[in-house]
N, C-alpha and C. Protein backbone atom coordinates (compact mmCIF):
# COMPACT_ATOMS: atom_id res chain seq x y z
N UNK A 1 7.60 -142.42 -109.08
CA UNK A 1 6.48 -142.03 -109.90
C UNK A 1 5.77 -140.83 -109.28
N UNK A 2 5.67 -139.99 -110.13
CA UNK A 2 4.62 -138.28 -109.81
C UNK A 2 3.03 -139.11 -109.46
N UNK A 3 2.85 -138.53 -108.71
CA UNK A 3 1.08 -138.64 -108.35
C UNK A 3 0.33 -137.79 -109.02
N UNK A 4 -0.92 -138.51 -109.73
CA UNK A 4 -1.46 -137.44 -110.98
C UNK A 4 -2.46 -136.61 -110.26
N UNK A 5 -2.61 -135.38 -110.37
CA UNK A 5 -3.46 -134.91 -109.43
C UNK A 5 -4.66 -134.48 -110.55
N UNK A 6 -5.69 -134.48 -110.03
CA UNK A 6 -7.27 -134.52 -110.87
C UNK A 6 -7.20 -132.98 -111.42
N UNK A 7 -7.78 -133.52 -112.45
CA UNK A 7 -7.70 -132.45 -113.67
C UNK A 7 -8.78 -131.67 -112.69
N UNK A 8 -8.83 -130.27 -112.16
CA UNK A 8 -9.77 -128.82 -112.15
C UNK A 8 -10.61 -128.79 -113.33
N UNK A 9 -11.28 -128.65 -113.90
CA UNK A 9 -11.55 -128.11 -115.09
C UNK A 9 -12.59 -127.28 -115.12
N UNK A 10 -12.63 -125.77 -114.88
CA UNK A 10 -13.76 -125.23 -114.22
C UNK A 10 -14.17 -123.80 -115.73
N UNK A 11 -14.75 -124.07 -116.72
CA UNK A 11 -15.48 -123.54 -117.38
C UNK A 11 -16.10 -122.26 -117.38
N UNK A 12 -15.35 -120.94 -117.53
CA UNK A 12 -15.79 -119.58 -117.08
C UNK A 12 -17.43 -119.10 -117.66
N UNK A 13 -17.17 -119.93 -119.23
CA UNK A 13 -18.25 -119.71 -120.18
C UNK A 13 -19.47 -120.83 -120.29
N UNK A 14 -20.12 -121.21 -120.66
CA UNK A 14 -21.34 -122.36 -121.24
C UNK A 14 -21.26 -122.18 -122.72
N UNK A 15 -21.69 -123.16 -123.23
CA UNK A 15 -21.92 -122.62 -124.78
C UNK A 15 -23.04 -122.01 -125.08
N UNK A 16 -24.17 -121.65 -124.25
CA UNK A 16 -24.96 -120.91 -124.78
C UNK A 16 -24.54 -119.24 -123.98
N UNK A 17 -23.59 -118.86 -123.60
CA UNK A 17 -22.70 -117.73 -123.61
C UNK A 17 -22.07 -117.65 -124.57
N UNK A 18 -21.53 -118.05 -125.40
CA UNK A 18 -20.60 -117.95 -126.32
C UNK A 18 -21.50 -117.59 -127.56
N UNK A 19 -22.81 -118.40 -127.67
CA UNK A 19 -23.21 -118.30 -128.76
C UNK A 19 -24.33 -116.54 -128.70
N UNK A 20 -24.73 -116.07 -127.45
CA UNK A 20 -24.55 -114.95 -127.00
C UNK A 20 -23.90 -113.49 -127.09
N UNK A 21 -22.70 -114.22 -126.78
CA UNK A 21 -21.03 -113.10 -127.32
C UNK A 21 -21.47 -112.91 -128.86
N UNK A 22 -21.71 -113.74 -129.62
CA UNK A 22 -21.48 -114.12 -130.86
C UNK A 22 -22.50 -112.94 -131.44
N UNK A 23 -23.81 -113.53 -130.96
CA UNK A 23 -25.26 -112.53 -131.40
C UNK A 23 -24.73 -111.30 -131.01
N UNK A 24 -24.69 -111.29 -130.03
CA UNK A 24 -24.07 -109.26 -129.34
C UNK A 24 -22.79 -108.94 -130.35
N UNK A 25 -22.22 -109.63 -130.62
CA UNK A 25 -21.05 -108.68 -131.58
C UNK A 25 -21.44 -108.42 -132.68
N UNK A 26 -21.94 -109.89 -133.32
CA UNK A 26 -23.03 -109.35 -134.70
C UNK A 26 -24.02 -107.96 -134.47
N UNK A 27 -24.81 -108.32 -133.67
CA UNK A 27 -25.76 -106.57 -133.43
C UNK A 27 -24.59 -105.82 -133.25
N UNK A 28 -23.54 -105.46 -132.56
CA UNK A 28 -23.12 -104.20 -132.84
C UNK A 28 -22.36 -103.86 -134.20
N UNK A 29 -21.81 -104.82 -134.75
CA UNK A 29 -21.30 -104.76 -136.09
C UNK A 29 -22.00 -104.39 -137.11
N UNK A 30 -23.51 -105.01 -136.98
CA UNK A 30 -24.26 -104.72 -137.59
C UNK A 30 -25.26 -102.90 -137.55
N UNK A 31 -25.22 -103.20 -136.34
CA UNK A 31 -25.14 -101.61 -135.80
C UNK A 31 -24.88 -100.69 -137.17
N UNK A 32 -23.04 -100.49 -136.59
CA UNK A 32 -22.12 -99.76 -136.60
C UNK A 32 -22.48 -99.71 -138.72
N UNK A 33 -22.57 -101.04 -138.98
CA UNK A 33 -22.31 -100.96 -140.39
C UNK A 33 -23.74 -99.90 -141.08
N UNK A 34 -24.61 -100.04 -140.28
CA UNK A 34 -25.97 -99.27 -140.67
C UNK A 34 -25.44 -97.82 -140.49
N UNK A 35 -24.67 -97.62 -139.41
CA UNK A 35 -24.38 -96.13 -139.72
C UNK A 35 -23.05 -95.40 -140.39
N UNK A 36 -22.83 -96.03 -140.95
CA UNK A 36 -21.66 -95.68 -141.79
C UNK A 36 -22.61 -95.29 -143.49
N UNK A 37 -20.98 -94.62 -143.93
CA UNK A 37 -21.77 -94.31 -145.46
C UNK A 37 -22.19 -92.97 -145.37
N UNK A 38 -23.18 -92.74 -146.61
CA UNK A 38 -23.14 -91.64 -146.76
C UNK A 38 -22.52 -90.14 -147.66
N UNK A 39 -21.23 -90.93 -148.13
CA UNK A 39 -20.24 -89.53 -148.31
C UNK A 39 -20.82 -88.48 -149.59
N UNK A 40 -21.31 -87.67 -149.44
CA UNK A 40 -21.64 -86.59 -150.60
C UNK A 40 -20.75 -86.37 -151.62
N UNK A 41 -21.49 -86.30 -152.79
CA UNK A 41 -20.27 -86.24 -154.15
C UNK A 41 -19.79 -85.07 -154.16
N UNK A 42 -20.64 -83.95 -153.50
CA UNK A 42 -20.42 -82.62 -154.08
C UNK A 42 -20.37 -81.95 -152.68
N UNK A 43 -19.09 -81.81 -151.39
CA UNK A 43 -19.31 -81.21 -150.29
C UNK A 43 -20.26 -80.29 -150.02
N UNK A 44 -20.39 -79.71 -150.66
CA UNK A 44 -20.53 -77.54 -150.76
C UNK A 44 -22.30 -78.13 -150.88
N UNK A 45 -22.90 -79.20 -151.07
CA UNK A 45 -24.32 -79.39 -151.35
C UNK A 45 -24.67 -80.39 -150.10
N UNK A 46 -25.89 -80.08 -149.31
CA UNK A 46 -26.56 -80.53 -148.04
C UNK A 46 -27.05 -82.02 -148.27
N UNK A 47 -26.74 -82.60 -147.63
CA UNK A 47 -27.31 -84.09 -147.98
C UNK A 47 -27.86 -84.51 -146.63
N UNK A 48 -29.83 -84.50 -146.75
CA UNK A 48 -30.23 -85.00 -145.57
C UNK A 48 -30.35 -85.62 -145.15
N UNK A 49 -29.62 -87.41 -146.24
CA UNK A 49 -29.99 -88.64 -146.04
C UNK A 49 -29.30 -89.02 -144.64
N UNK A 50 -28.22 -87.82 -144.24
CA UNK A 50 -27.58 -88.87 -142.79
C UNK A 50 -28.41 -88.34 -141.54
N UNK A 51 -29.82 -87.66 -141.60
CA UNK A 51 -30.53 -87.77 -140.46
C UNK A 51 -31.64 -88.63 -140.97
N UNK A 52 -31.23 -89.17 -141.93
CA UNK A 52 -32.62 -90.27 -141.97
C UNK A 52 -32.85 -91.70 -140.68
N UNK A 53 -34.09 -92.13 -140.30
CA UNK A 53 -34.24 -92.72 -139.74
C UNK A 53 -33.36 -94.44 -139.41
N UNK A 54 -32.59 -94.67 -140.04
CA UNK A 54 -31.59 -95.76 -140.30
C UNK A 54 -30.12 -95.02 -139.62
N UNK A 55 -29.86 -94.49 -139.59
CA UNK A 55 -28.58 -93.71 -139.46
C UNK A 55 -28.72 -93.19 -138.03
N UNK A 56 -30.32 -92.86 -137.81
CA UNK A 56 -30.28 -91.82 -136.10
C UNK A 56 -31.33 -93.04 -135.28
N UNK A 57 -31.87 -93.35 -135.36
CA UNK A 57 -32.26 -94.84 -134.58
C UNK A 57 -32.34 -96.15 -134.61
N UNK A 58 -32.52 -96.59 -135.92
CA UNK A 58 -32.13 -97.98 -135.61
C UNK A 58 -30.63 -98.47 -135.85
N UNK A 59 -29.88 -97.98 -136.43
CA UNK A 59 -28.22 -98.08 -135.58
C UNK A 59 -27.95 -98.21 -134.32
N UNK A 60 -28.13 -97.05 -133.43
CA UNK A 60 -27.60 -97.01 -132.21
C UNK A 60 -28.65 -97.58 -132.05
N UNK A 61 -29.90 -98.05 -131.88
CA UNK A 61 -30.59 -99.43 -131.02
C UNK A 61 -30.11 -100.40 -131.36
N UNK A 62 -29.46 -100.78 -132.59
CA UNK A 62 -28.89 -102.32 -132.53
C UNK A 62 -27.54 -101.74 -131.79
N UNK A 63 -26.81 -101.10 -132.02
CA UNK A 63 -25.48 -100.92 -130.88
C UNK A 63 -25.95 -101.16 -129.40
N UNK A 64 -26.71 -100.76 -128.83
CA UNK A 64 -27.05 -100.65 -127.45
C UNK A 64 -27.74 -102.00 -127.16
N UNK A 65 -28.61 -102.44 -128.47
CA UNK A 65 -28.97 -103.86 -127.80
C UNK A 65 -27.87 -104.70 -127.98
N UNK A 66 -26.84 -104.96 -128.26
CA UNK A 66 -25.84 -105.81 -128.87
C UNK A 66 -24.84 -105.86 -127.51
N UNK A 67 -24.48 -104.09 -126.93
CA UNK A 67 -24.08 -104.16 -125.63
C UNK A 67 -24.66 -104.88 -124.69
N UNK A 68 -26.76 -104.56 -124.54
CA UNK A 68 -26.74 -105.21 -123.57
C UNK A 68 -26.87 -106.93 -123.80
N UNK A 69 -26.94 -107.48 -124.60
CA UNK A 69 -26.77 -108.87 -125.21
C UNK A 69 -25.20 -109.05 -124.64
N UNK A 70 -24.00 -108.35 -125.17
CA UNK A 70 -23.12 -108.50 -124.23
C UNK A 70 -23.05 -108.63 -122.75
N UNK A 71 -23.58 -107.99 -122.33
CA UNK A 71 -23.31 -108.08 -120.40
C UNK A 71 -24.16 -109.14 -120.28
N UNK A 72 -25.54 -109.55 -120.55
CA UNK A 72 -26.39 -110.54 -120.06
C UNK A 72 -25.63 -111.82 -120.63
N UNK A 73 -24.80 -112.04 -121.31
CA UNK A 73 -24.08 -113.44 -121.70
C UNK A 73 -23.00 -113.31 -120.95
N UNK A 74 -22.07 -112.13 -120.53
CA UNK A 74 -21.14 -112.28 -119.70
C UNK A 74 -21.82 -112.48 -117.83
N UNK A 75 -23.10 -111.88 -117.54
CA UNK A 75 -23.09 -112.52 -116.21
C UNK A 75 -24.04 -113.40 -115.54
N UNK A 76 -24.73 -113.96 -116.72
CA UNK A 76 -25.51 -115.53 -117.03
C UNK A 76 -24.39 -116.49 -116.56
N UNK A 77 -24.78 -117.29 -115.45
CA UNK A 77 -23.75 -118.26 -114.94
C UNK A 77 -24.40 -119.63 -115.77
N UNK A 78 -23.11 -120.12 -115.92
CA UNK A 78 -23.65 -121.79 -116.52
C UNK A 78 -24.64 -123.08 -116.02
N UNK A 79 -25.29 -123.57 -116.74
CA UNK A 79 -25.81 -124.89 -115.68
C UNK A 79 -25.02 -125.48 -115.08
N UNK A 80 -24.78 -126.13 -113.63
CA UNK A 80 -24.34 -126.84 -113.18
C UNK A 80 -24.76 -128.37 -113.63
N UNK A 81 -23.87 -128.81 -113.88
CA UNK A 81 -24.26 -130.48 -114.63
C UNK A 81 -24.28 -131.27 -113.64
């Protein structure tokens, strides 16, 4: 008979990391989707709506907060139980 040797079971993540990952990908998705769009019907005519305030700051602030929501869930260590 094999000798059972004790299960390791050592948990890289917590679930309140995961649910973390989750928020940070949403903000950057959400981001990214705020700055998209845009396309002009008529090239040859100026369209100023893509320096409007949606498109040049609060996009890239939800991108950048979503990154750092990423790193603070990746180096948040778990409770020890």
């Amino acid at each position: 008979m094999k000798k059972k040797q004790p299960a390791n079971k050592f948990d890289l993540f917590d679930k309140s990391n995961y649910k973390l990952i989750i928020i940070g990908l949403l903000s950057i998705a959400a981001g990214f989707l705020l700055m998209s769009g845009g396309a002009p019907e008529n090239p040859e005519v100026f369209n100023p709506e893509i320096y409007n305030f949606r498109r040049i700051r609060l996009a890239p602030t939800l991108v950048l907060l979503g990154l750092g929501i990423q790193v603070y869930a990746i180096l948040k260590t778990p409770k020890q139980k």
